[in-house]
N, C-alpha and C. Protein backbone atom coordinates (compact mmCIF):
# COMPACT_ATOMS: atom_id res chain seq x y z
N UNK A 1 0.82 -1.17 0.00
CA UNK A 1 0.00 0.00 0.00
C UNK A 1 0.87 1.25 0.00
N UNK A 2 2.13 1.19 0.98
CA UNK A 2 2.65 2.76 0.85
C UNK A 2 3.15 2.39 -0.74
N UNK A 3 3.98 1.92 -1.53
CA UNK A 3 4.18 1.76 -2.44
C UNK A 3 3.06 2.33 -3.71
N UNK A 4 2.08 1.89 -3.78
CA UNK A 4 0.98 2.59 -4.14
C UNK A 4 0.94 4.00 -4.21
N UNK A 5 1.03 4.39 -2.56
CA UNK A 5 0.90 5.58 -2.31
C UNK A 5 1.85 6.69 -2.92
N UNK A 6 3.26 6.11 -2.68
CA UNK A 6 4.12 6.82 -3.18
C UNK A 6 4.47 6.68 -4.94
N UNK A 7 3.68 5.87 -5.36
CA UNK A 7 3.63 6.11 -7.30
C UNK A 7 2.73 7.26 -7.00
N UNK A 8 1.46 6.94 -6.62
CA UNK A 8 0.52 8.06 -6.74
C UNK A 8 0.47 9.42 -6.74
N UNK A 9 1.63 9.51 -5.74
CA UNK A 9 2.08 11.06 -5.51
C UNK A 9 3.07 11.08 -6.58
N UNK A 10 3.93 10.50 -6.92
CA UNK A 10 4.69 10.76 -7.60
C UNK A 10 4.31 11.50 -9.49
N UNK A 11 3.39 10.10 -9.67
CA UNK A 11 2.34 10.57 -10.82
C UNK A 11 1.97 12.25 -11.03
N UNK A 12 1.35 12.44 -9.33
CA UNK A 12 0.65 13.58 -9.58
C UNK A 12 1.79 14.74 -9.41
N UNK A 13 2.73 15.05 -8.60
CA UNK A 13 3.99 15.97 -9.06
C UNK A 13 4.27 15.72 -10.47
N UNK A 14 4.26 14.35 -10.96
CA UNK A 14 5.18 14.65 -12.12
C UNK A 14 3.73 15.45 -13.49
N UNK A 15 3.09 15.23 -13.22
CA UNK A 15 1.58 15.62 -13.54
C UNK A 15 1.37 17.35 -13.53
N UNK A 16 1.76 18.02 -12.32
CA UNK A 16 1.64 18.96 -11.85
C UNK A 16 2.86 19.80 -12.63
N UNK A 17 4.21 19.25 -12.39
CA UNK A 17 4.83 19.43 -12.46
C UNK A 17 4.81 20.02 -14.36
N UNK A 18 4.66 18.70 -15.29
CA UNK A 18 4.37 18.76 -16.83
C UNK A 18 2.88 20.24 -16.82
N UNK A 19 2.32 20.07 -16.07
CA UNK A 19 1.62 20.93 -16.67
C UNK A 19 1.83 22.47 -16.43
N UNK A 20 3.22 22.71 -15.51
CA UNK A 20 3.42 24.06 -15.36
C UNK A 20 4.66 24.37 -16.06
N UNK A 21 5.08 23.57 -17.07
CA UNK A 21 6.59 23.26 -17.14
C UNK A 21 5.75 23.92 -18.39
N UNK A 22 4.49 23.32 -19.32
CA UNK A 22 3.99 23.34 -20.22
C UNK A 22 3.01 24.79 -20.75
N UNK A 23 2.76 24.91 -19.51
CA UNK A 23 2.08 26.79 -19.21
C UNK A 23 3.09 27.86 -19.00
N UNK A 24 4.30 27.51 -18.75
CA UNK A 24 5.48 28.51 -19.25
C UNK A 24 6.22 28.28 -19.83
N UNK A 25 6.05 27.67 -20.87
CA UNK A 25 6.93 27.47 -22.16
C UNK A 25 5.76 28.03 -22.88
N UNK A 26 4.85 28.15 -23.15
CA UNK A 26 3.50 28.55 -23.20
C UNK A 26 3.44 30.16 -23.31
N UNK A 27 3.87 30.47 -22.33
CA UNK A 27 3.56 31.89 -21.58
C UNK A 27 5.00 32.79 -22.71
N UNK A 28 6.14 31.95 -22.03
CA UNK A 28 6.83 32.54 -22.74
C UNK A 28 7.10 32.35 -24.37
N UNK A 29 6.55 31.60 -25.41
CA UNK A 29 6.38 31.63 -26.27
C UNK A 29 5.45 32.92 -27.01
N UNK A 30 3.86 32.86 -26.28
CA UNK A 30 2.70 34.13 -26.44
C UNK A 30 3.55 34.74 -26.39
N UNK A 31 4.81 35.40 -25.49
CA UNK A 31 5.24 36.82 -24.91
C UNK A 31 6.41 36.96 -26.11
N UNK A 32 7.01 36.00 -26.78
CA UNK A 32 8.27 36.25 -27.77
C UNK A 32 7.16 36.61 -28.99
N UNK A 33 6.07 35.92 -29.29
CA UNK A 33 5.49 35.85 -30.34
C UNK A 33 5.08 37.48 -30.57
N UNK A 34 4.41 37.46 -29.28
CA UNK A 34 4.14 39.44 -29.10
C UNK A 34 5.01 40.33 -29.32
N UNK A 35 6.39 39.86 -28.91
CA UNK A 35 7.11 41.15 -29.07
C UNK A 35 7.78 41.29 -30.77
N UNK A 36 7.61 39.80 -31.29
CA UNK A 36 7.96 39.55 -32.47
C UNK A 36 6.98 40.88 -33.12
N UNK A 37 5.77 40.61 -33.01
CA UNK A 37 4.62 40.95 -34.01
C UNK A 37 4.44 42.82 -33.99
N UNK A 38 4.88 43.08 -32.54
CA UNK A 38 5.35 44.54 -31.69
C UNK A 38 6.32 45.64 -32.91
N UNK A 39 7.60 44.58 -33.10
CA UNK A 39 8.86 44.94 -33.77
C UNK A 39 8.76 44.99 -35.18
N UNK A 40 7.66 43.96 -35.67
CA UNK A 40 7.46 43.99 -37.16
C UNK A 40 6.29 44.64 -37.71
N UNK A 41 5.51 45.45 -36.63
CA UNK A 41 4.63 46.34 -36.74
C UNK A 41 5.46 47.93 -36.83
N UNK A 42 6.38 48.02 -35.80
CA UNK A 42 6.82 48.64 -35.77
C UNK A 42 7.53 49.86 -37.22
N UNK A 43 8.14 48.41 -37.54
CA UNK A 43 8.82 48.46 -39.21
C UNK A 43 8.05 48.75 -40.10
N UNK A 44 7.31 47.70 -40.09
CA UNK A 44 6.07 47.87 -41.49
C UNK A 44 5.59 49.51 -41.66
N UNK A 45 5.08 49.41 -40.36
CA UNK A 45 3.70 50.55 -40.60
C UNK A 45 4.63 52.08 -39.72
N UNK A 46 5.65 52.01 -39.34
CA UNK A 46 6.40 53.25 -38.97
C UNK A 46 7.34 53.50 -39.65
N UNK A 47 8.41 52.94 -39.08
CA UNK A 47 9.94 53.23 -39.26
C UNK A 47 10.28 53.22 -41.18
N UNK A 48 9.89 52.00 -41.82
CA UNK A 48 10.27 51.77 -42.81
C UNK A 48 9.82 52.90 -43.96
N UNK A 49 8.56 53.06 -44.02
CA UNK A 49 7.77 54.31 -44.68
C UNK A 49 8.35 55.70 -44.51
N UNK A 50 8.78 55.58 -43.02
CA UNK A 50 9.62 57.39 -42.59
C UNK A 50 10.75 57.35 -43.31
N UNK A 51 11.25 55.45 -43.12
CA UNK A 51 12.81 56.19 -44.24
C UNK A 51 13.10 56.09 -45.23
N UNK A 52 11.99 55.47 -45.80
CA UNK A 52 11.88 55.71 -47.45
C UNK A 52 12.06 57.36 -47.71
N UNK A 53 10.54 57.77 -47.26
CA UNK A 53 10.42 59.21 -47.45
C UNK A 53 11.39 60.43 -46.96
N UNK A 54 12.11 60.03 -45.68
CA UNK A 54 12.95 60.93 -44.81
C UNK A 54 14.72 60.85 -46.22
N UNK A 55 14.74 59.66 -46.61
CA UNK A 55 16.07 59.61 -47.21
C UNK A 55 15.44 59.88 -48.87
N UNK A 56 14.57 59.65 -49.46
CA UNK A 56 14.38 60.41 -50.36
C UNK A 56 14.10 61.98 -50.36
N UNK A 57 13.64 62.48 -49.65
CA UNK A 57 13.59 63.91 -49.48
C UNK A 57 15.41 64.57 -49.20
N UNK A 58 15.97 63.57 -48.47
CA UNK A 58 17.46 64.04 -48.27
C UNK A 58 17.94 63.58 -49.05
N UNK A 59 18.12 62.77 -50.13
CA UNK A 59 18.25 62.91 -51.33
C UNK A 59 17.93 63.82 -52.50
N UNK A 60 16.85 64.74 -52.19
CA UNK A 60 16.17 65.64 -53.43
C UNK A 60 16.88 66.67 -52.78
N UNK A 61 16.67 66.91 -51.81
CA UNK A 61 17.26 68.32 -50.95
C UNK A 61 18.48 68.19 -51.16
N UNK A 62 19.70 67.18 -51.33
CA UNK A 62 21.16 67.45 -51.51
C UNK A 62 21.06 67.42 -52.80
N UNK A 63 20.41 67.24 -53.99
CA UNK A 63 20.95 67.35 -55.54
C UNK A 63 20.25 68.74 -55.41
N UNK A 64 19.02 69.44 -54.71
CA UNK A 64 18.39 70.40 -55.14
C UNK A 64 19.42 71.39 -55.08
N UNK A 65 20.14 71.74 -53.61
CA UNK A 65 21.33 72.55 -53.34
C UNK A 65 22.55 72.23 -54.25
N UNK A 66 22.85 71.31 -54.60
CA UNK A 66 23.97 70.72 -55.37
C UNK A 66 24.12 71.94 -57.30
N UNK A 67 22.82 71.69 -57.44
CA UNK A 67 22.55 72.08 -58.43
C UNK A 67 21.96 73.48 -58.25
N UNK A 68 21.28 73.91 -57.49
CA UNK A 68 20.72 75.34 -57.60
C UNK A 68 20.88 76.34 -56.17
N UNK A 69 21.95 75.38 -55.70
CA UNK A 69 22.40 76.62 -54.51
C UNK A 69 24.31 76.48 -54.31
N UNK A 70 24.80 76.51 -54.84
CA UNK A 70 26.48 75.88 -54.91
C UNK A 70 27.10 76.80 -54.24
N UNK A 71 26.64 77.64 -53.62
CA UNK A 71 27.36 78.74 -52.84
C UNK A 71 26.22 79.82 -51.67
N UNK A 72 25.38 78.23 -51.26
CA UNK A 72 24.59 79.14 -49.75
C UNK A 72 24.84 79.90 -49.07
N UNK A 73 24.43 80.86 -48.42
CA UNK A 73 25.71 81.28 -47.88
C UNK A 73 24.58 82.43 -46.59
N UNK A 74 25.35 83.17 -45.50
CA UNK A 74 23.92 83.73 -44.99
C UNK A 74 23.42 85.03 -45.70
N UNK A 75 24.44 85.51 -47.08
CA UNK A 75 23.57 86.61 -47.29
C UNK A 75 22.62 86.34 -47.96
N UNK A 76 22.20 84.85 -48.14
CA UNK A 76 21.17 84.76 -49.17
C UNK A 76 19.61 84.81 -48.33
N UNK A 77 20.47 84.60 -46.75
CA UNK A 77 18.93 84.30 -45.59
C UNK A 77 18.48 85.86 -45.88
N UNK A 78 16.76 85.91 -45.97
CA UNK A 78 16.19 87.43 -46.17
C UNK A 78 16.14 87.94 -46.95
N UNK A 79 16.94 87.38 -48.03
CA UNK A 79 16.99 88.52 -49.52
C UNK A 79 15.99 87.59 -50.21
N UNK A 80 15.49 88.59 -51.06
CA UNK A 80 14.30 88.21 -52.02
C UNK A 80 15.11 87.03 -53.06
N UNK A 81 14.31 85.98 -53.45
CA UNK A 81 15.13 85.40 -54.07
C UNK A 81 14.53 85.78 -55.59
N UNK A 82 15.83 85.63 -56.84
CA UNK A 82 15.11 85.93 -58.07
C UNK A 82 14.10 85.19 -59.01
N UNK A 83 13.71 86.23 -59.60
CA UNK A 83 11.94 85.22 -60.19
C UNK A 83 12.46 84.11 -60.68
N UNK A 84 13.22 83.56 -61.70
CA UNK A 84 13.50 82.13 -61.95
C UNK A 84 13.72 81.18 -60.75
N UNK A 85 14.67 81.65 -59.96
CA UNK A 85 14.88 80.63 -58.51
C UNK A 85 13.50 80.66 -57.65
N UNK A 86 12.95 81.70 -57.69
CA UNK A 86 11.05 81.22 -56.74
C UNK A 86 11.04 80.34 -57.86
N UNK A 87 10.61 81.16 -58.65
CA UNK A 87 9.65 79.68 -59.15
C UNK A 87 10.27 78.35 -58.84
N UNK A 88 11.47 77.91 -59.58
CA UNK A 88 11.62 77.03 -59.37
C UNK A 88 11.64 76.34 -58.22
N UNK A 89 11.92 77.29 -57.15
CA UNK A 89 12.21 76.77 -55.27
C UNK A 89 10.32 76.37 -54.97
N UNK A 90 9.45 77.10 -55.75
CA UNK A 90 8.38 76.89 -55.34
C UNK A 90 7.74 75.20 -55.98
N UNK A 91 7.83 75.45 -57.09
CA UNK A 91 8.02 73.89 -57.59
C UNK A 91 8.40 72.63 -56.83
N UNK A 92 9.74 72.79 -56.33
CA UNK A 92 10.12 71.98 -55.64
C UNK A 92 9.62 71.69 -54.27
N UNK A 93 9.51 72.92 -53.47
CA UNK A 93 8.36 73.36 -52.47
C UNK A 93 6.97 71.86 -52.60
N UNK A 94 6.11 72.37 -53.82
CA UNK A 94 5.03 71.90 -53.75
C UNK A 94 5.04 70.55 -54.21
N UNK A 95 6.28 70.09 -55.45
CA UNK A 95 6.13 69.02 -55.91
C UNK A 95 6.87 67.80 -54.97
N UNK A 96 7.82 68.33 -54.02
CA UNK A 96 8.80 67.20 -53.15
C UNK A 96 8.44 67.29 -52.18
N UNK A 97 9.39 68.48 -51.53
CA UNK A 97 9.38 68.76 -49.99
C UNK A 97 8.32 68.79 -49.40
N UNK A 98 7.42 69.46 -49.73
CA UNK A 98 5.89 69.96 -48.78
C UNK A 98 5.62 68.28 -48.99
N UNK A 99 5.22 68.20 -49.79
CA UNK A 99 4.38 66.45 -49.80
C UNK A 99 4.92 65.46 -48.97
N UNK A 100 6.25 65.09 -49.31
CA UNK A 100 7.16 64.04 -48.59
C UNK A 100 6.96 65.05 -46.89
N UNK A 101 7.20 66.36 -46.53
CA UNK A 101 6.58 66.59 -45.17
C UNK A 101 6.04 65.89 -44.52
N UNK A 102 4.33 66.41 -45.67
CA UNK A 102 3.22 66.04 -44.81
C UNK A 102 3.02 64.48 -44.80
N UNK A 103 3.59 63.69 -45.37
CA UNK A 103 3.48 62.14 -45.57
C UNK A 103 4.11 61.84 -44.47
N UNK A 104 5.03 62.54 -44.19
CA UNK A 104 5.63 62.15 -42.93
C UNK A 104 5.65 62.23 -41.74
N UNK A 105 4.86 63.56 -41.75
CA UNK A 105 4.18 63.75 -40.70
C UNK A 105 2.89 63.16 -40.24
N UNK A 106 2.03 62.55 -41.78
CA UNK A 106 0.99 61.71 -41.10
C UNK A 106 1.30 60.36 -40.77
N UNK A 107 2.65 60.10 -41.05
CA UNK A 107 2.80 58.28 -40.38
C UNK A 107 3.19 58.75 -38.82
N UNK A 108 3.54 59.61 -38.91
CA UNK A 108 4.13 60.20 -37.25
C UNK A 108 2.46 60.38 -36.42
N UNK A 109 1.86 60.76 -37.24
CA UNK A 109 0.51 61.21 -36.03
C UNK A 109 -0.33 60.52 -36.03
N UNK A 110 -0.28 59.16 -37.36
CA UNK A 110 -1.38 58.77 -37.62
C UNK A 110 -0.90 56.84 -36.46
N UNK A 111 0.19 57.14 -36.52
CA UNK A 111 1.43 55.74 -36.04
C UNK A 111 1.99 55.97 -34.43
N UNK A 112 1.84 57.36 -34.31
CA UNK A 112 3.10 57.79 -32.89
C UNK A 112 2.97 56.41 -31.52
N UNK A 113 2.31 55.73 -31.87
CA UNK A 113 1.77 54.31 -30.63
C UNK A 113 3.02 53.70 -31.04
N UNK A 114 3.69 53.03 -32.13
CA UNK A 114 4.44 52.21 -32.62
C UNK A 114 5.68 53.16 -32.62
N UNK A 115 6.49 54.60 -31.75
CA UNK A 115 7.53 54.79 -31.45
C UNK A 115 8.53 53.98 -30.61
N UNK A 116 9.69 53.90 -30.97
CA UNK A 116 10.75 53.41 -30.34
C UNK A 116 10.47 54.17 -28.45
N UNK A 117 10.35 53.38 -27.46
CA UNK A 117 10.53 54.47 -25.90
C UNK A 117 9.21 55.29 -25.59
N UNK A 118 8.82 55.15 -24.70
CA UNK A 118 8.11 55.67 -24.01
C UNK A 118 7.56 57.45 -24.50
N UNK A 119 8.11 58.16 -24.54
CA UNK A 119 7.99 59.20 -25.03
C UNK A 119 8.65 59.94 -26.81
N UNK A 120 7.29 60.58 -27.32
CA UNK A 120 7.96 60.94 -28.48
C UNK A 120 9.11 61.77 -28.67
N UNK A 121 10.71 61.60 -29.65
CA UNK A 121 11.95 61.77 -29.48
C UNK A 121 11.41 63.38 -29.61
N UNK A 122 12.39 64.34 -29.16
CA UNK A 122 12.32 65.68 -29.24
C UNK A 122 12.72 66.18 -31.40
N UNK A 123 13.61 65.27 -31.60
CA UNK A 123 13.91 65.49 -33.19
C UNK A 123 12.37 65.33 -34.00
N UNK A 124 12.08 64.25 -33.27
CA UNK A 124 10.84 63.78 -34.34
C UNK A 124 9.77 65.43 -33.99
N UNK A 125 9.33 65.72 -32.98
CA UNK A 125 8.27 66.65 -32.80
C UNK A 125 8.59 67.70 -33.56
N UNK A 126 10.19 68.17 -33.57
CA UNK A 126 10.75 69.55 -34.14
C UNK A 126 10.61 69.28 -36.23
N UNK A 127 10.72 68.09 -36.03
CA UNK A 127 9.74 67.63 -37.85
C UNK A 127 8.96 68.09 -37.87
N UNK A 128 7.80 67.43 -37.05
CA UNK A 128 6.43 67.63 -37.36
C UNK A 128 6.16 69.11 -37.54
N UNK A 129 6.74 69.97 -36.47
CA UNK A 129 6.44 71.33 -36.39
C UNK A 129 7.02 71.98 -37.74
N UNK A 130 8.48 71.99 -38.08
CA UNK A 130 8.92 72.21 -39.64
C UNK A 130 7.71 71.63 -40.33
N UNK A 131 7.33 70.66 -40.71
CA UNK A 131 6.26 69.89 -41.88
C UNK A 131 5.01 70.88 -41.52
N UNK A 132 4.43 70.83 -40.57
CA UNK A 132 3.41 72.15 -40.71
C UNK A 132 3.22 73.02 -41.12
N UNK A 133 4.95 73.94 -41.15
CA UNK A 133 5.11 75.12 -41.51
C UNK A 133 5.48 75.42 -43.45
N UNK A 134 5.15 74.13 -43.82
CA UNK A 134 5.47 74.27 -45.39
C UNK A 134 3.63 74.50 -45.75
N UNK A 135 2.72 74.11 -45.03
CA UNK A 135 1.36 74.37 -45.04
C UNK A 135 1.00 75.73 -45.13
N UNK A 136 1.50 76.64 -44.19
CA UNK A 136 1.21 78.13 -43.98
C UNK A 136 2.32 78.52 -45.12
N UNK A 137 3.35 78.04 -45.69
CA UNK A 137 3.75 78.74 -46.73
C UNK A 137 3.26 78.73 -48.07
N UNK A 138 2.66 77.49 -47.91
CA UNK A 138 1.88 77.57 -49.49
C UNK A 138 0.90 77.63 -49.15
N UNK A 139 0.19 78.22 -48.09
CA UNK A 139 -1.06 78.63 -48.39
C UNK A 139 -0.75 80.71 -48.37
N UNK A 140 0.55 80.97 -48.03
CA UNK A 140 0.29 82.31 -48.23
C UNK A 140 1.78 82.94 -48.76
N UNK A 141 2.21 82.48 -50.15
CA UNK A 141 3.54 82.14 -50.62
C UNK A 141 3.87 83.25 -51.10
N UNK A 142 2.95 84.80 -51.60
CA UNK A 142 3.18 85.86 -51.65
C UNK A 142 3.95 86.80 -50.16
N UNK A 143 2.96 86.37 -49.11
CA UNK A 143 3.46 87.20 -47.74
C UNK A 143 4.27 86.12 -46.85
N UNK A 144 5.46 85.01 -47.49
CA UNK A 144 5.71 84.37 -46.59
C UNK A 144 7.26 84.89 -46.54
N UNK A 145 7.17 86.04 -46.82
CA UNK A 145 8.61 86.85 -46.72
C UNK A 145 9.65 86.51 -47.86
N UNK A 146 10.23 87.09 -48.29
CA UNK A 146 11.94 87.41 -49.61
C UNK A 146 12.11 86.44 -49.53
N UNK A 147 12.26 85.32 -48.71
CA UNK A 147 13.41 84.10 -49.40
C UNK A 147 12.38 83.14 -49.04
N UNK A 148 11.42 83.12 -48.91
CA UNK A 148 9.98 82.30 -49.38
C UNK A 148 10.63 80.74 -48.52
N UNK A 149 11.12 81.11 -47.34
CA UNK A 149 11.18 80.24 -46.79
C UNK A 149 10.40 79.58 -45.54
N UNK A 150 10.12 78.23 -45.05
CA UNK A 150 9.51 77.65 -43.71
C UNK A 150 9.86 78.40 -42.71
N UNK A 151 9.36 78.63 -41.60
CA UNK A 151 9.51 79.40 -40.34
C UNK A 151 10.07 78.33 -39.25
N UNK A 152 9.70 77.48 -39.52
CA UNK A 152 10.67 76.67 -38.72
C UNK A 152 11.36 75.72 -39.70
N UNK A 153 12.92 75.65 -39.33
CA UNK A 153 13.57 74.83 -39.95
C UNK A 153 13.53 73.73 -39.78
N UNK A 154 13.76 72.34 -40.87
CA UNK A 154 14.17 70.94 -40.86
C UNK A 154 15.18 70.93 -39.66
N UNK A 155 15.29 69.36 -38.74
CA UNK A 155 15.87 69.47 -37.82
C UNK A 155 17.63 69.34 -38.36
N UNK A 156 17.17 68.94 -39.35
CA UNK A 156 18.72 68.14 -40.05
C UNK A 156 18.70 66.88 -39.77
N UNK A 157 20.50 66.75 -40.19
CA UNK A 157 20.69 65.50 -39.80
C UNK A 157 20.02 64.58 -38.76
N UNK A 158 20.35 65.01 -38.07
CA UNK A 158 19.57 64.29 -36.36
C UNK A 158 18.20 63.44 -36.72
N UNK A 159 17.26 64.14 -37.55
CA UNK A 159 16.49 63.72 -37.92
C UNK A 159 16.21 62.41 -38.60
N UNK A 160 17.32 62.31 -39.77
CA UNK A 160 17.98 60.97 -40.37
C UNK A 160 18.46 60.50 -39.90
N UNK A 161 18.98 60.72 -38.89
CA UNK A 161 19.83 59.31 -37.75
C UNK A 161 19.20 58.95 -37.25
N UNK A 162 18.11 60.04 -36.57
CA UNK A 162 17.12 59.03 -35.78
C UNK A 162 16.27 57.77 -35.99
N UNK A 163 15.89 58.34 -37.86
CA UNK A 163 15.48 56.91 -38.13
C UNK A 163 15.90 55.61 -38.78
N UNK A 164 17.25 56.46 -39.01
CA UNK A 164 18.01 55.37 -39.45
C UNK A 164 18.50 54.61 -38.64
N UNK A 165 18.49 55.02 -37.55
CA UNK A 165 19.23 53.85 -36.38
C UNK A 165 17.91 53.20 -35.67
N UNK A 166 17.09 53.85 -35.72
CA UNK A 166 15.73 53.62 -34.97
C UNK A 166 15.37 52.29 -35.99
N UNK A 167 15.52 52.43 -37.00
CA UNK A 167 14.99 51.58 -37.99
C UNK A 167 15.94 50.16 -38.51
N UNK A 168 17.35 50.73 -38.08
CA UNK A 168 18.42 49.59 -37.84
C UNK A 168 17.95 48.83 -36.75
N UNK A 169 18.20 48.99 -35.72
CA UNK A 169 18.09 48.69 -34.45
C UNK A 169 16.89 47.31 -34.36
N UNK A 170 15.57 47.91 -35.03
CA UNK A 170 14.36 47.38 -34.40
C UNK A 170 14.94 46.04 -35.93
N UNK A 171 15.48 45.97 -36.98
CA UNK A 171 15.94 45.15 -38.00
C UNK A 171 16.84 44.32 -37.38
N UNK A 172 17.50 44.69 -36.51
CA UNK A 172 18.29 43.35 -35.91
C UNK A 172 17.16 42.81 -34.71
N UNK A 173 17.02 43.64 -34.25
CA UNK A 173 16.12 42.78 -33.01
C UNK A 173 14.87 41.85 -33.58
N UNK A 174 14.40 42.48 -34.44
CA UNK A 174 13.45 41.49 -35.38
C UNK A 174 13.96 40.07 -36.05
N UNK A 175 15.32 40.36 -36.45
CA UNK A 175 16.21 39.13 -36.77
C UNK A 175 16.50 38.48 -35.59
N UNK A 176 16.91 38.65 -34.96
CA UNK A 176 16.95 38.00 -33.37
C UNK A 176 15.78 37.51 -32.83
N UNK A 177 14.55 38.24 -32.41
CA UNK A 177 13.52 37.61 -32.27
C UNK A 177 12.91 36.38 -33.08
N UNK A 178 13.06 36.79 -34.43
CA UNK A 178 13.00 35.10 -35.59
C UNK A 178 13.97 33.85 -35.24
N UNK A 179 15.37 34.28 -35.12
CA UNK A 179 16.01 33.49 -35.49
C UNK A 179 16.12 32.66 -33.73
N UNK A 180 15.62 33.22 -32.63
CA UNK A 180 14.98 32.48 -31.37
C UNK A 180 13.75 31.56 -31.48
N UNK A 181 12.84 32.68 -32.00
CA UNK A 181 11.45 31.82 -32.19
C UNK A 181 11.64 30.26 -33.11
N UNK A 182 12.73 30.84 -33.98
CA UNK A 182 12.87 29.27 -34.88
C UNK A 182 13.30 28.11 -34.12
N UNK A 183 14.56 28.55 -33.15
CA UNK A 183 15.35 27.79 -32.20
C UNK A 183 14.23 26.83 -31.52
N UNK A 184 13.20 28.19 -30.76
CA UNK A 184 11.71 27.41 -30.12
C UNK A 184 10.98 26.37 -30.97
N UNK A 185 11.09 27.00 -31.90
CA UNK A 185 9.96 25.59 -32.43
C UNK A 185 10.75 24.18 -33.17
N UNK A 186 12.09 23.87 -33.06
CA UNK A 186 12.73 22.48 -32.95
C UNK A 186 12.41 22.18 -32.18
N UNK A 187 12.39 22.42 -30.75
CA UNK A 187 12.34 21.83 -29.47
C UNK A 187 10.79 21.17 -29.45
């Protein structure tokens, strides 16, 4: 009879035991799977779209200067610029920059849940606020002063690093998260 007794218990630890062994392998699988789906949301529907648009616009903006500003300089800040260069600066204005802006600014407002950290980066907000300000210039491109420029400036660079590393970063961890989850499912 103790013999009995002691399979019986044994059964039921090893019983107890399989079924909690089995609810956190479980647990922690749901929780890799989540953060998987977290990181590749992230990409898809944020990061990847900003740097299409963020590095094509810094692409148009370095051939635009390349070619029609080769000697910027500050006396050009305030001075009226000449009728061939508006126009053309306005062109570019409406046909690149302003658009790629506001595109970018709506994955930012329409997405800001799927940021890298707890709070939105200070570079990214000082975008959004520049991207606004190409709105009030083409809506009033006669009174937006001589050099028909935004009132608030692009942040710069900073801006492109941010999502270029923001967008590196979450690309390895996404590779890492796969190449675990695969590890998980041999076992």
């Amino acid at each position: 009879m103790n013999a009995a007794m002691v399979t019986a218990c044994a059964g039921a630890v090893i019983a107890v035991l399989a079924h909690w062994l089995n609810h956190h392998g479980e647990t922690r699988r749901s929780r890799q799977q989540a953060r998987t789906d977290r990181v590749s949301n992230q990409i898809k529907e944020f990061y990847a779209p900003l740097l299409v648009l963020a590095e094509t616009n810094e692409k148009a903006w370095a051939e635009y200067r390349r070619r029609f500003m080769p000697h910027p300089g500050p006396e050009l800040c305030g001075r009226p610029l000449p009728e061939p260069d508006e126009a053309r600066w306005r062109t570019w204005v409406e046909t690149v920059f302003a658009p790629n802006a506001r595109k970018m600014r709506e994955i930012i407002t329409a997405r800001g849940d799927l940021i890298i950290g707890d709070e939105m980066p200070t570079v990214v907000l000082d975008f959004c606020a520049h991207a606004a300000t190409y709105d009030v210039l083409l809506s009033d491109w006669d009174g937006a002063g001589p050099d028909k420029s935004v009132l608030i400036r692009h942040p710069g660079s900073p801006f492109l690093l941010y999502v270029r590393e923001s967008h590196g970063s979450l690309k390895e961890e996404q590779a890492l998260l796969l190449n675990t989850g695969r590890g998980c499912d041999r076992t």
